[in-house]
PDB file of N, CA and C in Angstrom:
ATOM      1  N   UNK A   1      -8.543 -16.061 -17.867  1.00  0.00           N
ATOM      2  CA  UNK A   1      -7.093 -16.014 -17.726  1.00  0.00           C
ATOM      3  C   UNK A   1      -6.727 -15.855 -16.248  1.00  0.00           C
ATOM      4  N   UNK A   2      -5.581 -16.682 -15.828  1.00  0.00           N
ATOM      5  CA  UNK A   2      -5.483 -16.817 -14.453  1.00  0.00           C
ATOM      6  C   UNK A   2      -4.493 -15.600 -14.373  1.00  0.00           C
ATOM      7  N   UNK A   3      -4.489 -14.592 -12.815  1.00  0.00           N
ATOM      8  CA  UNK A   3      -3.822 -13.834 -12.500  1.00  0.00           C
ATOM      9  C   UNK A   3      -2.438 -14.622 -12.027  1.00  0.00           C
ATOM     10  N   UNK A   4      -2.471 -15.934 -11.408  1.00  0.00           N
ATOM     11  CA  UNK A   4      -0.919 -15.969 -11.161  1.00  0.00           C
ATOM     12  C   UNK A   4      -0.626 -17.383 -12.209  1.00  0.00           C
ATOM     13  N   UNK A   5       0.847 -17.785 -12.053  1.00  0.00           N
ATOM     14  CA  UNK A   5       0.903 -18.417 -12.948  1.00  0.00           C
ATOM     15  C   UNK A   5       1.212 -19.735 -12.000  1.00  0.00           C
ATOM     16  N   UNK A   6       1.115 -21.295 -12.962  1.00  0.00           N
ATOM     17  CA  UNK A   6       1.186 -22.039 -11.979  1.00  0.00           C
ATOM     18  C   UNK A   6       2.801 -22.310 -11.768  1.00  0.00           C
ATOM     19  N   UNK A   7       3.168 -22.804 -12.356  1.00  0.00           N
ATOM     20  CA  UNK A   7       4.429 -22.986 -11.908  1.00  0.00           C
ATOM     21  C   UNK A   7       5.156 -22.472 -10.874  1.00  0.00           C
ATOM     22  N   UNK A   8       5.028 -20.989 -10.990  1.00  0.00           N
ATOM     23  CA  UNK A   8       6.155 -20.700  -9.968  1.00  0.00           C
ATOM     24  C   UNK A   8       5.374 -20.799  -8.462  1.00  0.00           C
ATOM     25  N   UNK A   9       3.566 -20.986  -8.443  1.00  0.00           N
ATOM     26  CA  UNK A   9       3.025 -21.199  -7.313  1.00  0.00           C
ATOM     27  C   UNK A   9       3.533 -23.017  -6.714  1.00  0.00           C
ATOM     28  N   UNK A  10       3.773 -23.331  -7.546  1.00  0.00           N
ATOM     29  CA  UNK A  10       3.954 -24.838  -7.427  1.00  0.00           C
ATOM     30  C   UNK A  10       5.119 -24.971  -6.736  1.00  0.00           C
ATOM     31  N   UNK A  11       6.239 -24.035  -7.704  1.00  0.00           N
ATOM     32  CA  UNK A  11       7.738 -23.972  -6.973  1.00  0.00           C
ATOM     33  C   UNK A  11       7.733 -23.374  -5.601  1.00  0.00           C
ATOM     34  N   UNK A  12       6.705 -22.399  -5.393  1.00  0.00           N
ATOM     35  CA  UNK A  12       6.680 -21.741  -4.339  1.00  0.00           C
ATOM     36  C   UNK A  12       6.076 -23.016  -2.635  1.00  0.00           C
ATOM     37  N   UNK A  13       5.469 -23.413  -3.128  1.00  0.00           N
ATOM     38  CA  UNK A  13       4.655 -24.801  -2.615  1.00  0.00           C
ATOM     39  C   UNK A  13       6.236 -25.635  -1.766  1.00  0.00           C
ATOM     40  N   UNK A  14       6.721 -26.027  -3.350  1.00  0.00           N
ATOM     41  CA  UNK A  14       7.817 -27.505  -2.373  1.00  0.00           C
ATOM     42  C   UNK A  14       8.714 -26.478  -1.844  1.00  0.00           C
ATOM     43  N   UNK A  15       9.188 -25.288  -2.115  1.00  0.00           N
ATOM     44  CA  UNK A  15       9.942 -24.122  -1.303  1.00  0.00           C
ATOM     45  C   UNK A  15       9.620 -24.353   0.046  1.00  0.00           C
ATOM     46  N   UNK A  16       8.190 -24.532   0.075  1.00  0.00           N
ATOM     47  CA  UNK A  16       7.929 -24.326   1.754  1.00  0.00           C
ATOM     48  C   UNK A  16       8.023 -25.373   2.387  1.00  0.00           C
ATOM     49  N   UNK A  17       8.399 -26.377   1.484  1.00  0.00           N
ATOM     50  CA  UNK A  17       8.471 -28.302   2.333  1.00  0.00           C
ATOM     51  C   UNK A  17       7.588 -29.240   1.433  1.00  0.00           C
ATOM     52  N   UNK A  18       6.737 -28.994   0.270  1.00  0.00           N
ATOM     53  CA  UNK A  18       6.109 -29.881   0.241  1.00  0.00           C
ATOM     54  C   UNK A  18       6.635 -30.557  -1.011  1.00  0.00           C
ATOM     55  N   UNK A  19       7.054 -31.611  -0.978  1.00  0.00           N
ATOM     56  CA  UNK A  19       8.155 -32.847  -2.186  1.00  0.00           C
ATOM     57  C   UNK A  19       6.886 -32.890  -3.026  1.00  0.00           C
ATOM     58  N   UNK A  20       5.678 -33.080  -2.617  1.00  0.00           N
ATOM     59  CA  UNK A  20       5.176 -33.493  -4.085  1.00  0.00           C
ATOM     60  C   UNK A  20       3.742 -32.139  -3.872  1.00  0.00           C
ATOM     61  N   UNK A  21       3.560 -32.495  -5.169  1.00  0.00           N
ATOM     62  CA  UNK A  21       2.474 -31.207  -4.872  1.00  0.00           C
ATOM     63  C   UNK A  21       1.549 -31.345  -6.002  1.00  0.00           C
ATOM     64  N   UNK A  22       0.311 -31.798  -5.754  1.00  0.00           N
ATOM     65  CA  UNK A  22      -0.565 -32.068  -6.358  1.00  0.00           C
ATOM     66  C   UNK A  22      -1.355 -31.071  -7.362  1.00  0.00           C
ATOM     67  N   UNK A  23      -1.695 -30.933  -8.472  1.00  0.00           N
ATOM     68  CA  UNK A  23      -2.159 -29.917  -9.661  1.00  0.00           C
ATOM     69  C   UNK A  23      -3.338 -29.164  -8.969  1.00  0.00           C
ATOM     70  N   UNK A  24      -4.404 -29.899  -8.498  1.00  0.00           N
ATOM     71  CA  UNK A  24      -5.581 -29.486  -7.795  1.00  0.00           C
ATOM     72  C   UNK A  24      -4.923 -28.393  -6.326  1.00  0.00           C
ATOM     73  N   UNK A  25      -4.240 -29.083  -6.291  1.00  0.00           N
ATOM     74  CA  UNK A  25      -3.435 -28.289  -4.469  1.00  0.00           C
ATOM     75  C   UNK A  25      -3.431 -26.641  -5.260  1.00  0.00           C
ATOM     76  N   UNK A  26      -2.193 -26.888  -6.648  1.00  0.00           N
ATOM     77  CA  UNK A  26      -1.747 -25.862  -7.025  1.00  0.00           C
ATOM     78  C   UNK A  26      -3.259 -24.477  -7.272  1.00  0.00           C
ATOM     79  N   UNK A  27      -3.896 -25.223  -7.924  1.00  0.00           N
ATOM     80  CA  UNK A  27      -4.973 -24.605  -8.407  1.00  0.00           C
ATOM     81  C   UNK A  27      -6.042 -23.556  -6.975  1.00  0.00           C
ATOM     82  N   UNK A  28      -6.700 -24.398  -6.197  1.00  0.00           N
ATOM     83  CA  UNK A  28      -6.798 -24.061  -4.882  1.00  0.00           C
ATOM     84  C   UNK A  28      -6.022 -22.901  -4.590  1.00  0.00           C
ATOM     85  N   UNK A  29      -4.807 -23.000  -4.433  1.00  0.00           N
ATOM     86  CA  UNK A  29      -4.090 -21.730  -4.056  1.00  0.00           C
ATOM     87  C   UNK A  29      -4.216 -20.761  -4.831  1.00  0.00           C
ATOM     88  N   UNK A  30      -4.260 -21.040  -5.759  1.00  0.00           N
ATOM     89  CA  UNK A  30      -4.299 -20.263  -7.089  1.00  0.00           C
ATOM     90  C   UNK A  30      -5.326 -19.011  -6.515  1.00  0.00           C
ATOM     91  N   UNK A  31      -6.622 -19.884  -6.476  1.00  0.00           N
ATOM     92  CA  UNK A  31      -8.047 -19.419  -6.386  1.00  0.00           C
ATOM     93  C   UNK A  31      -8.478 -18.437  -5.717  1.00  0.00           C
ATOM     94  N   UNK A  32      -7.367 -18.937  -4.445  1.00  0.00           N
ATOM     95  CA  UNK A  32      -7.344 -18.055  -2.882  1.00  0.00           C
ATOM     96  C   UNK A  32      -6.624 -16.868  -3.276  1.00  0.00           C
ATOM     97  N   UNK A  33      -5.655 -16.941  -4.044  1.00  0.00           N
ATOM     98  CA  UNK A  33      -4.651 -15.767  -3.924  1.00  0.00           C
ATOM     99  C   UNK A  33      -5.175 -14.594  -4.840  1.00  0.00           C
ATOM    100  N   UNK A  34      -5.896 -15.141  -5.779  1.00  0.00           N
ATOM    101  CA  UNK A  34      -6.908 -13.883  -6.624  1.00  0.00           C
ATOM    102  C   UNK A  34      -8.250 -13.425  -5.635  1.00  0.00           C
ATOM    103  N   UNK A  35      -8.738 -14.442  -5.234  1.00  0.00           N
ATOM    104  CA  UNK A  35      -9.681 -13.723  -4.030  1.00  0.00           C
ATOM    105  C   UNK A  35      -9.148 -12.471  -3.600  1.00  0.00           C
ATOM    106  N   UNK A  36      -8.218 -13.269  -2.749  1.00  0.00           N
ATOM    107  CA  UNK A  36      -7.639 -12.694  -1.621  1.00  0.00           C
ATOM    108  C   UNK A  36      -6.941 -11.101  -2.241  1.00  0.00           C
ATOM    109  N   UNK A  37      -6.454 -10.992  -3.344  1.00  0.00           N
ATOM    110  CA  UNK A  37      -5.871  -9.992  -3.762  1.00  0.00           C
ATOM    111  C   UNK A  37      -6.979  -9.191  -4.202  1.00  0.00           C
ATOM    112  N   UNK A  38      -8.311  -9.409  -4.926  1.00  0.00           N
ATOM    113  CA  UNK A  38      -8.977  -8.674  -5.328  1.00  0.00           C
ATOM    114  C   UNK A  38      -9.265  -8.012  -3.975  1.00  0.00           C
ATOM    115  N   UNK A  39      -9.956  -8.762  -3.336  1.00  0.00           N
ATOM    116  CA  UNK A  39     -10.275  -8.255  -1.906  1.00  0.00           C
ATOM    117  C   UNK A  39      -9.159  -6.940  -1.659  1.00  0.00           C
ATOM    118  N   UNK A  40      -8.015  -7.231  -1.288  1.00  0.00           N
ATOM    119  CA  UNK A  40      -7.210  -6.167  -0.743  1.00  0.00           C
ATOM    120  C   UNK A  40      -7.027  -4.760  -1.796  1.00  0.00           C
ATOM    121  N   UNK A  41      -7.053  -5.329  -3.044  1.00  0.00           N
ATOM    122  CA  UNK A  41      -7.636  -4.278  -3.930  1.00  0.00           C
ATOM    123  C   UNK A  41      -8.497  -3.062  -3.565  1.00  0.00           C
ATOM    124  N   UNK A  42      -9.917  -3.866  -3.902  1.00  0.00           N
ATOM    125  CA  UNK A  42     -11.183  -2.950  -3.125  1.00  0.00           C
ATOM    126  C   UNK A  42     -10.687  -2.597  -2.244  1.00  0.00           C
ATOM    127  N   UNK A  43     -10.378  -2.933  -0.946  1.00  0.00           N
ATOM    128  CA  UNK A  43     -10.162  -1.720  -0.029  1.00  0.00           C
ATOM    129  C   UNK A  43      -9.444  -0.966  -0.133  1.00  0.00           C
ATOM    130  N   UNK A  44      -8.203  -1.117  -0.862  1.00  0.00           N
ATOM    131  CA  UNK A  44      -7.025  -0.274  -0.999  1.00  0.00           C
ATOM    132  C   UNK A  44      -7.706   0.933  -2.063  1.00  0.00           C
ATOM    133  N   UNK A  45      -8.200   0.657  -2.763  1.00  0.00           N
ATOM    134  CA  UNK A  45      -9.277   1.554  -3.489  1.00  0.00           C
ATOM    135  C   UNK A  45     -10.257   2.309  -2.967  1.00  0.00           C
ATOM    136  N   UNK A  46     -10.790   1.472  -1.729  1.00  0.00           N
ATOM    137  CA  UNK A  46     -11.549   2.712  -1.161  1.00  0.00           C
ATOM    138  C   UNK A  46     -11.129   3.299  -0.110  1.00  0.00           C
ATOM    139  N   UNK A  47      -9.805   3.070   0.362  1.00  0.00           N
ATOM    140  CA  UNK A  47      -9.244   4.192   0.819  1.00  0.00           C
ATOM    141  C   UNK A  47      -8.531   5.019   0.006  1.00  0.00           C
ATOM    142  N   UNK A  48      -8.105   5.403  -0.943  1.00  0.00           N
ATOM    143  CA  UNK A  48      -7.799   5.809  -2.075  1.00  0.00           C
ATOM    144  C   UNK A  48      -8.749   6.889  -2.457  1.00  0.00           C
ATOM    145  N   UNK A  49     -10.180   6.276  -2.547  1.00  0.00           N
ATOM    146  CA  UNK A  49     -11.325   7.197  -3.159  1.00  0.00           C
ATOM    147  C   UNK A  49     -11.590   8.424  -1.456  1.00  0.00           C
ATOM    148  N   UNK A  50     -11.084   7.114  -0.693  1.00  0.00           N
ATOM    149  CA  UNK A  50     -11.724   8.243   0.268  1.00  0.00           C
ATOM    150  C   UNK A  50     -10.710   9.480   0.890  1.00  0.00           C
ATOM    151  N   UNK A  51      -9.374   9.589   0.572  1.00  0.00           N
ATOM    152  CA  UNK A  51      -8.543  10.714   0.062  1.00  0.00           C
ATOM    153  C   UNK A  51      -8.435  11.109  -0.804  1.00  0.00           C
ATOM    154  N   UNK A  52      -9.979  11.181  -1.757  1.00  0.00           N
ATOM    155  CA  UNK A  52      -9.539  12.035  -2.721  1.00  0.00           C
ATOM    156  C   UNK A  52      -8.692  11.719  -4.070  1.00  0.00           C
ATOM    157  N   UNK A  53      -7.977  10.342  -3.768  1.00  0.00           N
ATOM    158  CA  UNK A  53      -7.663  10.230  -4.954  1.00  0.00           C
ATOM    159  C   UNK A  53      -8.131   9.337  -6.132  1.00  0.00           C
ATOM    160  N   UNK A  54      -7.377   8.709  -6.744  1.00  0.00           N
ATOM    161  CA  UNK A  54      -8.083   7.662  -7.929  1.00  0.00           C
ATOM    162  C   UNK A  54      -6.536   6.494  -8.246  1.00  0.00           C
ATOM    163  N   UNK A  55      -5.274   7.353  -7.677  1.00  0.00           N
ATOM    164  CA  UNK A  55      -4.398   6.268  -7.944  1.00  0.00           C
ATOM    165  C   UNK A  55      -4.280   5.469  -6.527  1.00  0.00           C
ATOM    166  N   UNK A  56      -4.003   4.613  -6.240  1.00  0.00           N
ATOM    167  CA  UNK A  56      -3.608   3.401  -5.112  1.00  0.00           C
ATOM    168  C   UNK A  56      -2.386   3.401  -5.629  1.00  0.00           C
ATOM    169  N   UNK A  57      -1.456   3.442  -4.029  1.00  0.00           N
ATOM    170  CA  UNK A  57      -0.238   3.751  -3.749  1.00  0.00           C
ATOM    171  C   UNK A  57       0.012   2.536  -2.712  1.00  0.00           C
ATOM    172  N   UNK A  58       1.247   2.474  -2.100  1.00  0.00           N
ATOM    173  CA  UNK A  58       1.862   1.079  -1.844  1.00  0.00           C
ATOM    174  C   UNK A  58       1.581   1.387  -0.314  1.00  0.00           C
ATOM    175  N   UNK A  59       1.389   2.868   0.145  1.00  0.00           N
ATOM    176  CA  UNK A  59       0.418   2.948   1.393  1.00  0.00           C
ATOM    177  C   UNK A  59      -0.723   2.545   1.851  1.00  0.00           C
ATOM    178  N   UNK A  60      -1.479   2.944   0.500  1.00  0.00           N
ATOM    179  CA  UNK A  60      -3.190   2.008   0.356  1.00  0.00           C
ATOM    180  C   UNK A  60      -2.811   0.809   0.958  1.00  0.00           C
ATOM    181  N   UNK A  61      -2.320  -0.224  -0.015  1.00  0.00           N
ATOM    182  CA  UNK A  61      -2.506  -1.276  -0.062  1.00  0.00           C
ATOM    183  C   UNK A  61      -1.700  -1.955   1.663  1.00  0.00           C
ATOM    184  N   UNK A  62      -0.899  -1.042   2.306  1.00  0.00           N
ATOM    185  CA  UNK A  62      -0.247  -1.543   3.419  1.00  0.00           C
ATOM    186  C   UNK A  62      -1.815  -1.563   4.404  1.00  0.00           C
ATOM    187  N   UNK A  63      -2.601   0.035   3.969  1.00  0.00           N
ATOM    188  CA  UNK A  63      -3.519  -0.243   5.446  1.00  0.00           C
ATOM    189  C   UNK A  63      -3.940  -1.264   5.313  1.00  0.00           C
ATOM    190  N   UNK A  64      -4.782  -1.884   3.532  1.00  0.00           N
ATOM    191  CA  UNK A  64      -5.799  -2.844   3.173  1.00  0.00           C
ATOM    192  C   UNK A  64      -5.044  -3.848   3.729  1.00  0.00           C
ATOM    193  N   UNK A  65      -4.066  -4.072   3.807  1.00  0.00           N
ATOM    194  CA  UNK A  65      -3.480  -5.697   4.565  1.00  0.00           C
ATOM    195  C   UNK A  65      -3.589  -5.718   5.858  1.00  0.00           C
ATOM    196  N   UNK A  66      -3.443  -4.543   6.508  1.00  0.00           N
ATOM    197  CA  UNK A  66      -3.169  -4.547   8.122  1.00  0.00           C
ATOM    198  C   UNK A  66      -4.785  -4.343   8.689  1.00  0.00           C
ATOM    199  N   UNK A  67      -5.668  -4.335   7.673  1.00  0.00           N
ATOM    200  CA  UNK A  67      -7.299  -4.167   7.824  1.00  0.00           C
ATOM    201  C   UNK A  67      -7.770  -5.296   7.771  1.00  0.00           C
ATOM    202  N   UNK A  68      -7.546  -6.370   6.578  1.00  0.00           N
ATOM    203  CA  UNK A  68      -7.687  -7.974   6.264  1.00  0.00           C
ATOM    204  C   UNK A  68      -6.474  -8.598   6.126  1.00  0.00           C
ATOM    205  N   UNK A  69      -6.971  -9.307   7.539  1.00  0.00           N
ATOM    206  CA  UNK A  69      -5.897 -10.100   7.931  1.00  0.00           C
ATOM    207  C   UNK A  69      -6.761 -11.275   7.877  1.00  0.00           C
ATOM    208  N   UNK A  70      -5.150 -12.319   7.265  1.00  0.00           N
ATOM    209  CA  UNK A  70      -6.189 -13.678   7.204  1.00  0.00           C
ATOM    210  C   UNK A  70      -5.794 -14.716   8.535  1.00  0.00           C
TER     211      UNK A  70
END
């Protein structure tokens, strides 16, 4: 089961300029953006574990972005 859905990645796509937008294009992005989120996950998690806690807060996840940058 895919974490994002396609459509609105698709809508999000010609949003940015692109008139036509190919299924495979959509998918690709797709692919990247669950990577990419798991990734920021884990770290946001292990800074999380490493204060001690177990919930991830919207602080976590700010360092994990400003840590992996793409």
């Amino acid at each position: 089961m895919a974490a994002f859905a396609w459509s609105p990645l698709r809508a999000l796509m010609k949003d940015a300029g692109a008139e036509i937008v190919a299924r495979d294009a959509v998918d690709k992005l797709m692919d990247f953006l669950e990577t990419y989120a798991k990734n920021l996950t884990d770290c946001a998690l292990d800074i999380a574990k490493h204060s001690g806690r177990k919930k991830v807060t919207a602080n976590d996840m700010k360092i994990a972005i400003d840590l992996i940058r793409i």
